[in-house]
Protein backbone atom coordinates (compact mmCIF):
# COMPACT_ATOMS: atom_id res chain seq x y z
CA UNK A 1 165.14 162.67 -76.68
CA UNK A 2 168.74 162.75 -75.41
CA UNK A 3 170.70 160.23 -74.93
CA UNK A 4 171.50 160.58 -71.02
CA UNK A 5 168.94 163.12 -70.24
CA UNK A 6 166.24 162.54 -67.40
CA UNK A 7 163.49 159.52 -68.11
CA UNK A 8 163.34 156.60 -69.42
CA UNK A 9 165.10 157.11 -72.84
CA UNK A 10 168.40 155.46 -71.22
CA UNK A 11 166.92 152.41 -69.14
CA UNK A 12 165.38 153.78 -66.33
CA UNK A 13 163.48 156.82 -64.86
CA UNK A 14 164.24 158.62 -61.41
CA UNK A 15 165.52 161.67 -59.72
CA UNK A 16 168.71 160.67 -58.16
CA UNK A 17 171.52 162.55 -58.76
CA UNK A 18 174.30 161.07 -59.50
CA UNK A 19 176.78 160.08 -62.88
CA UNK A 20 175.15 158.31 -66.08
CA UNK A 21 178.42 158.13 -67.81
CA UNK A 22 179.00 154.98 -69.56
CA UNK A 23 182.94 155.27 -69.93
CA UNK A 24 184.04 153.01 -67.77
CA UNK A 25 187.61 151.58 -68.24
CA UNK A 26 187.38 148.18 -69.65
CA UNK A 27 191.24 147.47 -69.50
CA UNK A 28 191.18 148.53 -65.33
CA UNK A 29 187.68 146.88 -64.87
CA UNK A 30 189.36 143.48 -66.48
CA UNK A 31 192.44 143.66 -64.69
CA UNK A 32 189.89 144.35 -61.73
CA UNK A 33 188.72 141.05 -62.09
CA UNK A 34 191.68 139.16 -62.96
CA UNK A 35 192.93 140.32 -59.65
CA UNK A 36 189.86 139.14 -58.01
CA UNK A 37 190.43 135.54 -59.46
CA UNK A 38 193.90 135.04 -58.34
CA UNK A 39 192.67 136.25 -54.69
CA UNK A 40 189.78 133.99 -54.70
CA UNK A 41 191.60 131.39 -56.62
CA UNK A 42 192.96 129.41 -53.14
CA UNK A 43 189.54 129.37 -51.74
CA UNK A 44 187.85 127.96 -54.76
CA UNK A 45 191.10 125.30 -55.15
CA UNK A 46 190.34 124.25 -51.41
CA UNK A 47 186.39 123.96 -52.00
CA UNK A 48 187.36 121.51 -55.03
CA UNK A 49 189.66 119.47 -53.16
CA UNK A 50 187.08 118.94 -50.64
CA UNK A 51 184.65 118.22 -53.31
CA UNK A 52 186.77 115.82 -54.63
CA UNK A 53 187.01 114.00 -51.39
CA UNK A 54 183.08 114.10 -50.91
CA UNK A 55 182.80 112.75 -54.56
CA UNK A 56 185.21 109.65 -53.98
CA UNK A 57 181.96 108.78 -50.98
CA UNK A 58 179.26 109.42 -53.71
CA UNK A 59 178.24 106.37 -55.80
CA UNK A 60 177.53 108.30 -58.76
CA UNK A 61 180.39 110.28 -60.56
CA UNK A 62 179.73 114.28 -60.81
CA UNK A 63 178.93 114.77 -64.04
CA UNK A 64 177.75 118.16 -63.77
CA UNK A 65 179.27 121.25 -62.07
CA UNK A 66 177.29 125.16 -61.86
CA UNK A 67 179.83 128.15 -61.11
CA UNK A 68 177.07 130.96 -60.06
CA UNK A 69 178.57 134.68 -59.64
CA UNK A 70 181.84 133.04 -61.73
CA UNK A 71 183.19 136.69 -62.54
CA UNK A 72 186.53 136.21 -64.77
CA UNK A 73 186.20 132.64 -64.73
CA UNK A 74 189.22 131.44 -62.84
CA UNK A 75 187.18 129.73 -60.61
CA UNK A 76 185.25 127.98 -63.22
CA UNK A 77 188.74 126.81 -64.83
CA UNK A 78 189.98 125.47 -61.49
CA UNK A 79 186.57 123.55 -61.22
CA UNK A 80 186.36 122.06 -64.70
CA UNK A 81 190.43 120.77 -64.15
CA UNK A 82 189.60 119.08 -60.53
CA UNK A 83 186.41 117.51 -62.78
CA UNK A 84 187.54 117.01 -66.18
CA UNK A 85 184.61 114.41 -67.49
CA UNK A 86 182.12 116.84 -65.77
CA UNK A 87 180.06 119.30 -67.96
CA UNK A 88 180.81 122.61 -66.32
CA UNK A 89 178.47 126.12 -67.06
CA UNK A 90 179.59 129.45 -65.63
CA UNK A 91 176.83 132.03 -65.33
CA UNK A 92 177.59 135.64 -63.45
């Protein structure tokens, strides 16, 4: 069966028409998301900070810290530096 010919022999069967190419840009799609980090970057730096100031209330230290949709990772960096002794996992 081809490759990118109709049914299931690439992942999934339908009858919309539109472009199975798998060529996508890597370098553009990275620099995509690096660009998407540094935009985002001051919102996640402000979300620590207040973290921060929610964990100096808390009695127990945070110890472990979940970045969900973490894209590039940029935010996941800024969140593992404002927690250092934290365990941090990124999953997107």
């Amino acid at each position: 069966m081809p490759a990118h010919g109709p049914g299931p022999a690439h992942g999934h069967d339908h009858d919309d028409d539109h472009d199975h190419s798998h060529d996508h840009d890597a370098a553009a799609f990275a620099d995509h998301l690096a660009l998407e980090g540094e935009v985002l970057l001051a919102f996640v730096t402000a979300t620590a900070a207040w973290i921060t100031e929610l964990r100096a209330a808390a009695a127990a230290p945070i110890r472990r810290v979940l970045d969900i949709g973490s894209g590039p990772g940029v935010g996941t960096c800024e969140l593992a530096r404002y927690f250092p002794k934290a365990h941090v996992v990124a999953i997107d």
